[in-house]
C-alpha atoms as a PDB file:
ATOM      1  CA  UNK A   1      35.177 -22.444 162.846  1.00  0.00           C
ATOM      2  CA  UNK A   2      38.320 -22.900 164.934  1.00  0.00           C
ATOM      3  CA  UNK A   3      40.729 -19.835 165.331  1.00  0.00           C
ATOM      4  CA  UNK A   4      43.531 -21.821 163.941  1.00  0.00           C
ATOM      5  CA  UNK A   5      41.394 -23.387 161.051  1.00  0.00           C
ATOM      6  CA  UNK A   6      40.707 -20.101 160.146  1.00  0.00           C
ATOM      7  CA  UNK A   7      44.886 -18.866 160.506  1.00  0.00           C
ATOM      8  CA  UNK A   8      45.472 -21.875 157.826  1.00  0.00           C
ATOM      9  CA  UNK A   9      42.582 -20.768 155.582  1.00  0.00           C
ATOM     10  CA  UNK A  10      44.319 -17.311 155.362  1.00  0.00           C
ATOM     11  CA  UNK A  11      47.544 -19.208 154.185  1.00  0.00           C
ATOM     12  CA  UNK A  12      45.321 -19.952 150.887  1.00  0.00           C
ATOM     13  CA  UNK A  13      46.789 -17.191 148.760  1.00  0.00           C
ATOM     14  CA  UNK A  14      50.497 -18.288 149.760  1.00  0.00           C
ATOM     15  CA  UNK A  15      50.031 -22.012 148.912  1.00  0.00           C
ATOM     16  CA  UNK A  16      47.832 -21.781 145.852  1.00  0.00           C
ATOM     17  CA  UNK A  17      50.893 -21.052 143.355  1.00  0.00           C
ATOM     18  CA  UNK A  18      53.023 -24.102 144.874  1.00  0.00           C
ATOM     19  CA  UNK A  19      49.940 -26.522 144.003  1.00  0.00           C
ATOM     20  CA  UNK A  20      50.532 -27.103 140.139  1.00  0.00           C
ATOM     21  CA  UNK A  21      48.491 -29.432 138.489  1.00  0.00           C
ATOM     22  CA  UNK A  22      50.037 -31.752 135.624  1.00  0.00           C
ATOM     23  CA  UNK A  23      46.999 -31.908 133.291  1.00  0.00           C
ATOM     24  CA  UNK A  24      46.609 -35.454 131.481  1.00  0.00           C
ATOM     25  CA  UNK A  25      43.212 -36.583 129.882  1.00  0.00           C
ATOM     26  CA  UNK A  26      41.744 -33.408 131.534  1.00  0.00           C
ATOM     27  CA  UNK A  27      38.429 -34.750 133.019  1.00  0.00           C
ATOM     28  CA  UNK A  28      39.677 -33.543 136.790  1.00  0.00           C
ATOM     29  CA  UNK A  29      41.653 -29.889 136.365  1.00  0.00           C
ATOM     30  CA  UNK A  30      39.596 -27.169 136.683  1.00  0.00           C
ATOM     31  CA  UNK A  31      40.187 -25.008 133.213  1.00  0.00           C
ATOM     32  CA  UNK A  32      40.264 -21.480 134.873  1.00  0.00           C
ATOM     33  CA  UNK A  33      41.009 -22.320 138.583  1.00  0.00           C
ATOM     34  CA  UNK A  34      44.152 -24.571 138.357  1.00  0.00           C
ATOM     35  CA  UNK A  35      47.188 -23.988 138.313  1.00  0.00           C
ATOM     36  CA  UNK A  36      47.895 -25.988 134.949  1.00  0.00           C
ATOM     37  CA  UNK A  37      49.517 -23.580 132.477  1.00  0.00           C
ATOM     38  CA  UNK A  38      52.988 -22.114 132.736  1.00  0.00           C
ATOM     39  CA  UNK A  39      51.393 -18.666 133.187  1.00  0.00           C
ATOM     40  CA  UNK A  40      49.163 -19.798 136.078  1.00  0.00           C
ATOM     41  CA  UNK A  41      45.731 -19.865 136.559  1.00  0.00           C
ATOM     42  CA  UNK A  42      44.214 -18.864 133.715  1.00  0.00           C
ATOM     43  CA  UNK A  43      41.421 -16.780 135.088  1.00  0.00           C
ATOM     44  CA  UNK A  44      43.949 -14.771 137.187  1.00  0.00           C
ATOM     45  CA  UNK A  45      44.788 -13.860 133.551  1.00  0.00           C
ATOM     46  CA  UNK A  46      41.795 -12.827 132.070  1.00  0.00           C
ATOM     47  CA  UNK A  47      39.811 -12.304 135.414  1.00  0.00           C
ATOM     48  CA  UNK A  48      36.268 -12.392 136.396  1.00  0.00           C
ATOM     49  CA  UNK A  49      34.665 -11.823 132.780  1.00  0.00           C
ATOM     50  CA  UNK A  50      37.051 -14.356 131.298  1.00  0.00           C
ATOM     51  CA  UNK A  51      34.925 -16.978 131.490  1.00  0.00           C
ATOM     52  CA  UNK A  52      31.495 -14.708 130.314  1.00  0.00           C
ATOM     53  CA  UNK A  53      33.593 -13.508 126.993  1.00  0.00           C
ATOM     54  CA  UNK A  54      35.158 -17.103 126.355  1.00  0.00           C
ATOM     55  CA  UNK A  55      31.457 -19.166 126.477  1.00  0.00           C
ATOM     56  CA  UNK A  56      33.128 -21.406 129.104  1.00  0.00           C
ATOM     57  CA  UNK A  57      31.510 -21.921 132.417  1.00  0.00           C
ATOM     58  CA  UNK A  58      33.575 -21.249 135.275  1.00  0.00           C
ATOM     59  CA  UNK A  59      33.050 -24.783 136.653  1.00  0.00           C
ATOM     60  CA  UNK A  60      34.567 -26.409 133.289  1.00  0.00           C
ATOM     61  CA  UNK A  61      37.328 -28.751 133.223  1.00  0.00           C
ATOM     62  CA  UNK A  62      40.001 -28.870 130.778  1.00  0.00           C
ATOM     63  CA  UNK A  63      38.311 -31.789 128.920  1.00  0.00           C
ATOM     64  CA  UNK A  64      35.378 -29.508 128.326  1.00  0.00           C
ATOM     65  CA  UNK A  65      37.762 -26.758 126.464  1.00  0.00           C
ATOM     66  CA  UNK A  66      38.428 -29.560 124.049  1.00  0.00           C
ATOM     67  CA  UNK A  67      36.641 -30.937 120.852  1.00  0.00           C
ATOM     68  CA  UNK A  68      37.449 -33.309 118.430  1.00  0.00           C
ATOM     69  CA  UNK A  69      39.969 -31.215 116.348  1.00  0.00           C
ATOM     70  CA  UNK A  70      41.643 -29.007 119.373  1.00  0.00           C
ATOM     71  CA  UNK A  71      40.620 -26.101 121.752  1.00  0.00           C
ATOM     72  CA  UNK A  72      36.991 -25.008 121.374  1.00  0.00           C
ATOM     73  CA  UNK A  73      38.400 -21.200 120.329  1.00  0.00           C
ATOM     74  CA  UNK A  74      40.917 -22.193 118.018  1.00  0.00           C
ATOM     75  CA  UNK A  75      37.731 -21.713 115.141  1.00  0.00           C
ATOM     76  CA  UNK A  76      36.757 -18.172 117.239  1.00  0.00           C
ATOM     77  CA  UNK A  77      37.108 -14.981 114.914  1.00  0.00           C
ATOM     78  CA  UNK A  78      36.358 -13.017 118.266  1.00  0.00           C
ATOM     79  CA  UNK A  79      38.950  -9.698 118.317  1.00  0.00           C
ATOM     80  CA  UNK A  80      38.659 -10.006 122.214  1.00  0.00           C
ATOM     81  CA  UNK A  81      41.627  -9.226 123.690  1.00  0.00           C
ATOM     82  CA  UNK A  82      40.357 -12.215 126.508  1.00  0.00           C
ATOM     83  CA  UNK A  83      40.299 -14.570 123.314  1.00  0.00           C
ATOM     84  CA  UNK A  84      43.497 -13.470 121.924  1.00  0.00           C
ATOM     85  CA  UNK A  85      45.426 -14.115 125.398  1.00  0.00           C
ATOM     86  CA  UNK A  86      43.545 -17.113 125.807  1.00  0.00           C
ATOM     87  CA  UNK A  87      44.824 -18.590 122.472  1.00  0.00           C
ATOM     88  CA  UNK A  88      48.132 -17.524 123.083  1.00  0.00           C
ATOM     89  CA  UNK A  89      48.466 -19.000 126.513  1.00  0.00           C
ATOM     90  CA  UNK A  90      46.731 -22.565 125.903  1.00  0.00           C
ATOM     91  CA  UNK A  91      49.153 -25.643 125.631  1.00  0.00           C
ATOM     92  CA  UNK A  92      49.230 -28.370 122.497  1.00  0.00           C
ATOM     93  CA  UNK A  93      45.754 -29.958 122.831  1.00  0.00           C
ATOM     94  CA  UNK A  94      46.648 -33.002 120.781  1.00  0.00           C
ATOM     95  CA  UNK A  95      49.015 -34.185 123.878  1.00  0.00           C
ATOM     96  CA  UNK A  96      46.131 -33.745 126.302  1.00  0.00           C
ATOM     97  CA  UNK A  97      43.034 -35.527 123.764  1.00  0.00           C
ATOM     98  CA  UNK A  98      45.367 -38.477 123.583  1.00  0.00           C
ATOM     99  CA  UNK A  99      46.504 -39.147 126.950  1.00  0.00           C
ATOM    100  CA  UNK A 100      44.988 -41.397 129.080  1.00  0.00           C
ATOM    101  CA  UNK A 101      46.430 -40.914 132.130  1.00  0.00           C
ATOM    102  CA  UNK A 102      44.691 -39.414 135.041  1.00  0.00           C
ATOM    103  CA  UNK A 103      45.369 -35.007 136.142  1.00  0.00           C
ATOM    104  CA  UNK A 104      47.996 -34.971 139.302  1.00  0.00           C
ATOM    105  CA  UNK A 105      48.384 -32.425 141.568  1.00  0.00           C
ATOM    106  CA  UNK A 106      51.760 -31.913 142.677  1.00  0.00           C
ATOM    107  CA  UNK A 107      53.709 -29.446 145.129  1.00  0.00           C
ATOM    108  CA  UNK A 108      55.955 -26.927 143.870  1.00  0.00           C
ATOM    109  CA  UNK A 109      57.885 -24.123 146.339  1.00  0.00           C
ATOM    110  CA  UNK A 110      59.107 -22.466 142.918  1.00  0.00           C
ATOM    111  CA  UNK A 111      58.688 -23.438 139.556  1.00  0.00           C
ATOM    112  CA  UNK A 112      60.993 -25.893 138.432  1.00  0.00           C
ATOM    113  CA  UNK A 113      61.987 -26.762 142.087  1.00  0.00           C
ATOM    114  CA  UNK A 114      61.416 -29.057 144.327  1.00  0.00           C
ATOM    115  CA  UNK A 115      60.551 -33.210 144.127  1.00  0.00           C
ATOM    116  CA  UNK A 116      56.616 -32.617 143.384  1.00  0.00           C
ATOM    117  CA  UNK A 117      55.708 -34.027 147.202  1.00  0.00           C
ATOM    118  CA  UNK A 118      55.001 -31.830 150.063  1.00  0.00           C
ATOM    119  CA  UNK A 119      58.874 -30.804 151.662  1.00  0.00           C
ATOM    120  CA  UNK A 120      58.462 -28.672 154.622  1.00  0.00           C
ATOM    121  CA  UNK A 121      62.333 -27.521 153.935  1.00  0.00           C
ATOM    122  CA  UNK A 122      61.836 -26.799 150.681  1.00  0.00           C
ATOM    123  CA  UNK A 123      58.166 -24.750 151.347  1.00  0.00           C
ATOM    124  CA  UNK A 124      60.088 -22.686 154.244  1.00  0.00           C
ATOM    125  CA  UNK A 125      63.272 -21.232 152.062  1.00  0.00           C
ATOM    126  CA  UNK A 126      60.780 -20.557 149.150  1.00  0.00           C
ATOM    127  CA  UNK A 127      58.504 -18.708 151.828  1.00  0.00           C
ATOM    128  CA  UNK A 128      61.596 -17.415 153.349  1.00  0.00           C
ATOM    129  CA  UNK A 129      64.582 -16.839 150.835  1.00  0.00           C
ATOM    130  CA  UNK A 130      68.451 -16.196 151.846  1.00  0.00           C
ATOM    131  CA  UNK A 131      68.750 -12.446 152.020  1.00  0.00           C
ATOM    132  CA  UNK A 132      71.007 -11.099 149.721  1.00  0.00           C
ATOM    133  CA  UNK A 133      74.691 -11.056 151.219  1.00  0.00           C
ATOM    134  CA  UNK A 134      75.813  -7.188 151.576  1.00  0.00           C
ATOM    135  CA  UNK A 135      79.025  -6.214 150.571  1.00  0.00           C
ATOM    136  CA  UNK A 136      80.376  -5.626 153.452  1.00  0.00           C
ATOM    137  CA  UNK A 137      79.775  -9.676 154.539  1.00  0.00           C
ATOM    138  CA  UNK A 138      83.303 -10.684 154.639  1.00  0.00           C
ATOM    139  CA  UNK A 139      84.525  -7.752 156.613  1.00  0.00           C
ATOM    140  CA  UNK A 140      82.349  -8.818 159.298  1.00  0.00           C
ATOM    141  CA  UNK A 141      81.979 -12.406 159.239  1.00  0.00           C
ATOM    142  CA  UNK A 142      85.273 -13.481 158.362  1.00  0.00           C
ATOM    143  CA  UNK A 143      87.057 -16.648 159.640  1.00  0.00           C
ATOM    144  CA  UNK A 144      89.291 -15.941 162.511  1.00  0.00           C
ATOM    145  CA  UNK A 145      86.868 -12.936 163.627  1.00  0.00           C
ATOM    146  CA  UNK A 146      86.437 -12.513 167.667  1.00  0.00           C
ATOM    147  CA  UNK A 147      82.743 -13.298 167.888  1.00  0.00           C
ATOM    148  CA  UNK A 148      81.716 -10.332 170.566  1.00  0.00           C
ATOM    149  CA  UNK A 149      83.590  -8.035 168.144  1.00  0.00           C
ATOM    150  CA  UNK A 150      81.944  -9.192 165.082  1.00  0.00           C
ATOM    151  CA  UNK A 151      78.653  -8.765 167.208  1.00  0.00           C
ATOM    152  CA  UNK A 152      79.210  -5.078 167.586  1.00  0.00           C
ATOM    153  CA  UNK A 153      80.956  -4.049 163.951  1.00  0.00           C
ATOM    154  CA  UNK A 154      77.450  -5.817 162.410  1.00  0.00           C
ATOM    155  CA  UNK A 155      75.429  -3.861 164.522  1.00  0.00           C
ATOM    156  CA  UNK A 156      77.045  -0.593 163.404  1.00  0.00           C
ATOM    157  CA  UNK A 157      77.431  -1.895 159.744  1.00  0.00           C
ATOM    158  CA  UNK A 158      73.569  -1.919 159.636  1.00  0.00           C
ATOM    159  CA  UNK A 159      73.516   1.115 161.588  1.00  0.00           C
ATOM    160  CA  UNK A 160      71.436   0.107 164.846  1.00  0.00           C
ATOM    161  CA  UNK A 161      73.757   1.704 167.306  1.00  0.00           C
ATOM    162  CA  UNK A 162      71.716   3.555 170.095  1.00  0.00           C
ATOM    163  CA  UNK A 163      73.822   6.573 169.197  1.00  0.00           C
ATOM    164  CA  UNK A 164      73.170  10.112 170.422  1.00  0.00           C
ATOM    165  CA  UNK A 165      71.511  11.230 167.163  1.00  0.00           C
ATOM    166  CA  UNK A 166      69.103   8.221 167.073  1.00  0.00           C
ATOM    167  CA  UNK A 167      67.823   8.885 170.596  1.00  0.00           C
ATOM    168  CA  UNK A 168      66.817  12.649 169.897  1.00  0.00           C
ATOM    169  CA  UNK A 169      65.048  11.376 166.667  1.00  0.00           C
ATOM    170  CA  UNK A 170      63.069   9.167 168.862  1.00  0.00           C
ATOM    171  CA  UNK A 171      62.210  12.210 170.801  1.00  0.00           C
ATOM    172  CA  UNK A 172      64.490  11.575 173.768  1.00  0.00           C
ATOM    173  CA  UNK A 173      66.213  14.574 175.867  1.00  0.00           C
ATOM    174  CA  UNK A 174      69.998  13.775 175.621  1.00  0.00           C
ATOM    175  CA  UNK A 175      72.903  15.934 175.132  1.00  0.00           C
ATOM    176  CA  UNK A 176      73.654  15.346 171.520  1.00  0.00           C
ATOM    177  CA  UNK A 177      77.693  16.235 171.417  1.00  0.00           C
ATOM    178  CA  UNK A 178      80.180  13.204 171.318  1.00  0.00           C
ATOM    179  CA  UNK A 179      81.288  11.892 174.546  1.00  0.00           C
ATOM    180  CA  UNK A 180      85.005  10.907 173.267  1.00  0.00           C
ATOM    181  CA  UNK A 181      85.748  14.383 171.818  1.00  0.00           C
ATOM    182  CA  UNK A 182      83.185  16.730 173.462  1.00  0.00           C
ATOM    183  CA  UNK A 183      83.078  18.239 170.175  1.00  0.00           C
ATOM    184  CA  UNK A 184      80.402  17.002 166.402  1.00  0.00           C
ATOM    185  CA  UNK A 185      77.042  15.881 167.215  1.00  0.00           C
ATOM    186  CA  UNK A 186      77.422  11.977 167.374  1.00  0.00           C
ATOM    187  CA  UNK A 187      76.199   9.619 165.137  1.00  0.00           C
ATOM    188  CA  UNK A 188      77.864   6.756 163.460  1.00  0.00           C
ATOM    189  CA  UNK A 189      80.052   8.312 160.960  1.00  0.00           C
ATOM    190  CA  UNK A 190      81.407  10.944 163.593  1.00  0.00           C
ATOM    191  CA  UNK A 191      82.037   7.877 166.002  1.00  0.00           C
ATOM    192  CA  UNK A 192      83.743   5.513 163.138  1.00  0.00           C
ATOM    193  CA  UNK A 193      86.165   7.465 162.804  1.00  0.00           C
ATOM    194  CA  UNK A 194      85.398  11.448 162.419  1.00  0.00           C
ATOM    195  CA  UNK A 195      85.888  11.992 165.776  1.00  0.00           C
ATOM    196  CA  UNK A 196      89.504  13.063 166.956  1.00  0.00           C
ATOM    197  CA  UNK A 197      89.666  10.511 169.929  1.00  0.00           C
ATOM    198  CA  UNK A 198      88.974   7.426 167.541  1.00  0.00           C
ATOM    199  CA  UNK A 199      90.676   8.652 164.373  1.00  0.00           C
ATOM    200  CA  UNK A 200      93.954   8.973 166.561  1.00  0.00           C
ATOM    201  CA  UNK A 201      93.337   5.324 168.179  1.00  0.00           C
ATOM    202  CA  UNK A 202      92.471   4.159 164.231  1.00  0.00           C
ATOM    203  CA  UNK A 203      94.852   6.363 162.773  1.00  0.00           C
ATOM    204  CA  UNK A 204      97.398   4.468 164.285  1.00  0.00           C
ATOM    205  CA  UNK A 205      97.316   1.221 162.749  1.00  0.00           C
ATOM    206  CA  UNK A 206      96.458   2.291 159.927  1.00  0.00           C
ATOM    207  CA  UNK A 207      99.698   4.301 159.344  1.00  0.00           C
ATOM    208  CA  UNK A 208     101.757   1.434 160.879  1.00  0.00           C
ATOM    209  CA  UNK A 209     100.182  -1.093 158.409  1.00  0.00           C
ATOM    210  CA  UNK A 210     100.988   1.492 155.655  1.00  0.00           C
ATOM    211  CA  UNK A 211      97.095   1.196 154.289  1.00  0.00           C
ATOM    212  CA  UNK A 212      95.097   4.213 153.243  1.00  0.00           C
ATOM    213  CA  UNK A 213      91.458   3.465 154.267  1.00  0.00           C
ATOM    214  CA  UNK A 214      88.793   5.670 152.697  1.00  0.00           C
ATOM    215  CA  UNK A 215      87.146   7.978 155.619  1.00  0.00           C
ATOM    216  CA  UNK A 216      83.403   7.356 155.158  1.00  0.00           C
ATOM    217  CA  UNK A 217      82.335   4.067 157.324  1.00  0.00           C
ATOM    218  CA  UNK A 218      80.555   2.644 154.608  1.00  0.00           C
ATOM    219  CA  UNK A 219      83.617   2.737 152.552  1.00  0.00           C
ATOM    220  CA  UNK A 220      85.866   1.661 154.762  1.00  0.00           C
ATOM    221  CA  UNK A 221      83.859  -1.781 155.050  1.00  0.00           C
ATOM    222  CA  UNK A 222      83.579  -2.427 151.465  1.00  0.00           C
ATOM    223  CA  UNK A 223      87.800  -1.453 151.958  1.00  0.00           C
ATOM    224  CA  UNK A 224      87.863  -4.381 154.453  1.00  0.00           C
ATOM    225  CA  UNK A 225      86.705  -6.572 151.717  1.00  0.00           C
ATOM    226  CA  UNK A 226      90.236  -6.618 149.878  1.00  0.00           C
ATOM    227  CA  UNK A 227      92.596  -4.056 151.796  1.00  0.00           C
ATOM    228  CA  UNK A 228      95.585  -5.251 150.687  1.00  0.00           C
ATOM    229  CA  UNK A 229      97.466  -7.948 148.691  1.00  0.00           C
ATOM    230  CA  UNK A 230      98.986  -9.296 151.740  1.00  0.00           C
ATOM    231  CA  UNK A 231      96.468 -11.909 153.162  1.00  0.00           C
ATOM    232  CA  UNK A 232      98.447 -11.468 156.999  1.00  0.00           C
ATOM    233  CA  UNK A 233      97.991  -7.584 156.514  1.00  0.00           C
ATOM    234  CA  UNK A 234      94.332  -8.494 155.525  1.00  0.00           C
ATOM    235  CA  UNK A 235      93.583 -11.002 158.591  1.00  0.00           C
ATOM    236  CA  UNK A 236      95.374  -8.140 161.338  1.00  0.00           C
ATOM    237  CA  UNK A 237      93.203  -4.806 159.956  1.00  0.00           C
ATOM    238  CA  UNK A 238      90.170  -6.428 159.930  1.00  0.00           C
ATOM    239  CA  UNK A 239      90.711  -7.691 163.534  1.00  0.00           C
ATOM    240  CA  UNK A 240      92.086  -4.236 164.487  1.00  0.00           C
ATOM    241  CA  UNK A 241      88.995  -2.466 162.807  1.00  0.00           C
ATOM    242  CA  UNK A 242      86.309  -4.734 164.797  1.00  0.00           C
ATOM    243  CA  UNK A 243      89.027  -4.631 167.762  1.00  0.00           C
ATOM    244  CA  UNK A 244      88.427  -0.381 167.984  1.00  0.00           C
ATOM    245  CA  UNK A 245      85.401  -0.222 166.768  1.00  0.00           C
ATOM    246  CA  UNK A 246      84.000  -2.774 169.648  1.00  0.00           C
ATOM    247  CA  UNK A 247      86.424  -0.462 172.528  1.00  0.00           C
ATOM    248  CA  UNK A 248      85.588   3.072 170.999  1.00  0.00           C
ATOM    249  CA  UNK A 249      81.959   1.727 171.724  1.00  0.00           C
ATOM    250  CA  UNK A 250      82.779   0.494 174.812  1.00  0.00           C
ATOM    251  CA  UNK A 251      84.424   3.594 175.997  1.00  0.00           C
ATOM    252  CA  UNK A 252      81.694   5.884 174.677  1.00  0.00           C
ATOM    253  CA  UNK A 253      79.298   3.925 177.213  1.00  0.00           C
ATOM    254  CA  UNK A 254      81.669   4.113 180.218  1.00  0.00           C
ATOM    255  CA  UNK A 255      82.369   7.555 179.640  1.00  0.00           C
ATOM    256  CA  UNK A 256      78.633   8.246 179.772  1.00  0.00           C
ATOM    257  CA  UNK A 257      77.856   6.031 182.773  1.00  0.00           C
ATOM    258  CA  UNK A 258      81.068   7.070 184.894  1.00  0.00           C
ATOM    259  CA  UNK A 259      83.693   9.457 185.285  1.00  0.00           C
ATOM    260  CA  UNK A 260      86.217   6.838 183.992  1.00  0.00           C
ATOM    261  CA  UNK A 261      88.034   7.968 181.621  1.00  0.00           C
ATOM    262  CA  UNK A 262      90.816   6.376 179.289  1.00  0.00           C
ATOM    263  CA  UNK A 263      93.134   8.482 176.931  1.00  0.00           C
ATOM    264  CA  UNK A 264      93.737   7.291 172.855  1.00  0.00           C
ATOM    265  CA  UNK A 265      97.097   5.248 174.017  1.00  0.00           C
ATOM    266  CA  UNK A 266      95.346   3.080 176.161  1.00  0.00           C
ATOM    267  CA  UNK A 267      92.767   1.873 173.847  1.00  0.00           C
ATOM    268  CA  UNK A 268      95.759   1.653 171.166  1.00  0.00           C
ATOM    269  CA  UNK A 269      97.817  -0.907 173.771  1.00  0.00           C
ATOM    270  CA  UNK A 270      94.067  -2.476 174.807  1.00  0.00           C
ATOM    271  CA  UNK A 271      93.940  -3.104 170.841  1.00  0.00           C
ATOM    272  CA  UNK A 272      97.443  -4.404 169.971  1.00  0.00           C
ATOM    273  CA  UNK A 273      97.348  -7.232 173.467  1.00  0.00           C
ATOM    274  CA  UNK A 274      93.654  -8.640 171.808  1.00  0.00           C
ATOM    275  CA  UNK A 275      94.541  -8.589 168.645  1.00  0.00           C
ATOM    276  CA  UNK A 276      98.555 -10.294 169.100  1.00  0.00           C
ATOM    277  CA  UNK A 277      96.792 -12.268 171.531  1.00  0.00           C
ATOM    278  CA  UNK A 278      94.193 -13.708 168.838  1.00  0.00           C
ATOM    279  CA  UNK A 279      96.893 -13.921 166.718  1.00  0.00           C
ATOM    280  CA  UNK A 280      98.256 -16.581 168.716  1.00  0.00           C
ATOM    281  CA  UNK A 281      96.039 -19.671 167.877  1.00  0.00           C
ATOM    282  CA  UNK A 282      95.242 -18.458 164.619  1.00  0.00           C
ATOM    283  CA  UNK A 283      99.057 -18.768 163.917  1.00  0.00           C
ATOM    284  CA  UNK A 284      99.416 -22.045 164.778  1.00  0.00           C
ATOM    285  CA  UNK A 285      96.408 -23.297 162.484  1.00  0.00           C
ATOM    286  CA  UNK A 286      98.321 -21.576 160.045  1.00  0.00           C
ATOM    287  CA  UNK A 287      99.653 -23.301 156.383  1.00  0.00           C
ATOM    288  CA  UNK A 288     103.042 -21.542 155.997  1.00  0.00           C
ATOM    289  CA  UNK A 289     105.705 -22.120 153.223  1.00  0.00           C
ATOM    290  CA  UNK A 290     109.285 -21.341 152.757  1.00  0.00           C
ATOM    291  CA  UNK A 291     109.611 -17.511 152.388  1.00  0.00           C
ATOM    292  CA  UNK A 292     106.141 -16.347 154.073  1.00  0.00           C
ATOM    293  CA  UNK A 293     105.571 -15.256 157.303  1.00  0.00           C
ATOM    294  CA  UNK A 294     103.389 -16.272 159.811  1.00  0.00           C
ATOM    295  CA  UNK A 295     100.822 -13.931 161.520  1.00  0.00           C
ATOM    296  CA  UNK A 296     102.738 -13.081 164.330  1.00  0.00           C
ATOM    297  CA  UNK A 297     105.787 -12.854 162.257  1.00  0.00           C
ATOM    298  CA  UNK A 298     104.271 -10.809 160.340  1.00  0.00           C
ATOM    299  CA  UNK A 299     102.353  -8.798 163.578  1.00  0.00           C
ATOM    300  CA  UNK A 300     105.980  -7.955 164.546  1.00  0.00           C
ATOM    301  CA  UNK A 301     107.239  -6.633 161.445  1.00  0.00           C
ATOM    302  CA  UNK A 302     104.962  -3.406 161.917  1.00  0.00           C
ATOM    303  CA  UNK A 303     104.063  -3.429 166.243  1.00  0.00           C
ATOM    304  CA  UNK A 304     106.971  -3.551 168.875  1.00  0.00           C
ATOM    305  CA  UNK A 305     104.193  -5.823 171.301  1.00  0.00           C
END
């Protein structure tokens, strides 16, 4: 009668399809309520009349279904369609009249997997599977990535910015023109990079880096997936991209909260320091052979700092 007693009992439904039952002689497994065919339960098949139109009490076990030459409706001329799904759906008998070992219960997450004991590991991923990886994955988490930045280009990748266009949707009274450019309504799209204040900062490295990123932010993160041949040229835009999308932000905010303003060029030199400055360490982990550059070497081929 317990409050938690009664939270487990609710669990039923979620924990009845990972008990299978390995019929042998049959005596134990309950015919319709076990899960002892590859279908399932068999009354979840032909539900509540099932056992009415078959002649089989619902309290039978498997070893009542049988009779000397098989299943007890393998003689039925019945043109049920309960019968017909029945006979379709029930196993060899012959295996289960000559066996003489005892039914076992055993615990399977997912069908096929798992040991067949109790593994609280393998009950929580089958209760709680990976989420399938987005495209965009490896423009985001890539190794090499500066974490805070990451942080912020996932958050705008799934599109939970507080942006201006969000917070009148909620029903909030706030101006709704961009900060940066006093200009478009801002939302995520206009901020990454529609608007003329971040397209110039963007706009820069891109041409520099001679890459021609599609204009629509979705895009441009499937882009970041494979934006070039070049795996330096590959390492640097990403780490620009997260690099102005995480100051743009950043500058949106102060802009909002003071009268501090900073013009496109100073977000552009803000970007090249972090980035050459990440660069660094990454540079020295770094596996060159004869004829390649390194990252820096390779930094300084298309910045002057």
């Amino acid at each position: 009668g317990s409050w938690i007693w009664r939270s487990i009992c609710k669990l039923r439904p979620l924990a009845r399809p990972m008990v299978v039952c390995e019929v042998g002689s049959g005596i134990t497994a309950s015919f319709w309520l076990d899960n002892w065919t590859s279908l399932g339960p068999l009354i979840d098949l032909v539900g509540e009349r099932g056992p009415q139109v078959a002649g089989l009490s619902i309290d039978a076990v498997v070893a009542d279904a049988l009779t000397a030459e098989g299943w007890w409706l393998d003689r039925s001329r019945s043109r049920s369609p309960i019968i017909s799904l029945l006979k379709e759906c029930l196993p060899n008998a012959q295996e289960i009249m000559s066996s003489e070992v005892d039914d076992t219960y055993v615990w399977y997450p997912e069908p096929g997997i798992g040991t067949g004991t109790f593994s609280t590991r393998e009950t929580w991923r089958a209760l709680h599977p990976y989420p399938v990886e987005v495209a965009w994955h490896k423009a985001v988490w890539f190794s090499g990535r500066i974490p805070k930045h990451a942080f912020i280009s996932w958050v705008a990748a799934r599109d939970r910015m507080v942006t201006r266009d969000r917070l009148l949707r909620w029903g909030l009274t706030v101006p709704s023109a961009c900060v940066l450019c006093v200009g478009n309504q801002e939302n995520r799209q206009h901020l990454f990079f529609d608007c003329a204040y971040s397209n110039q900062v963007w706009g820069f490295f891109v041409s520099r880096l001679q890459l021609n990123p599609p204009r629509g932010f979705e895009e441009v993160l499937r882009w970041l997936v494979a934006p070039s041949r070049d795996n330096n040229v590959i390492m640097m835009i990403r780490l620009i991209f997260q690099a102005v999308v995480y100051l743009v932000w950043k500058e949106r905010n102060k802009r909002i909260h003071s009268a501090v303003e900073k013009p496109p060029s100073a977000l552009i030199s803000e970007v090249q320091q972090i980035v050459r400055l990440r660069l660094d360490p990454l540079t020295r982990r770094q596996v060159v052979t004869p004829g390649q550059n390194s990252l820096l070497a390779a930094w300084f081929l298309f910045f002057d700092f």
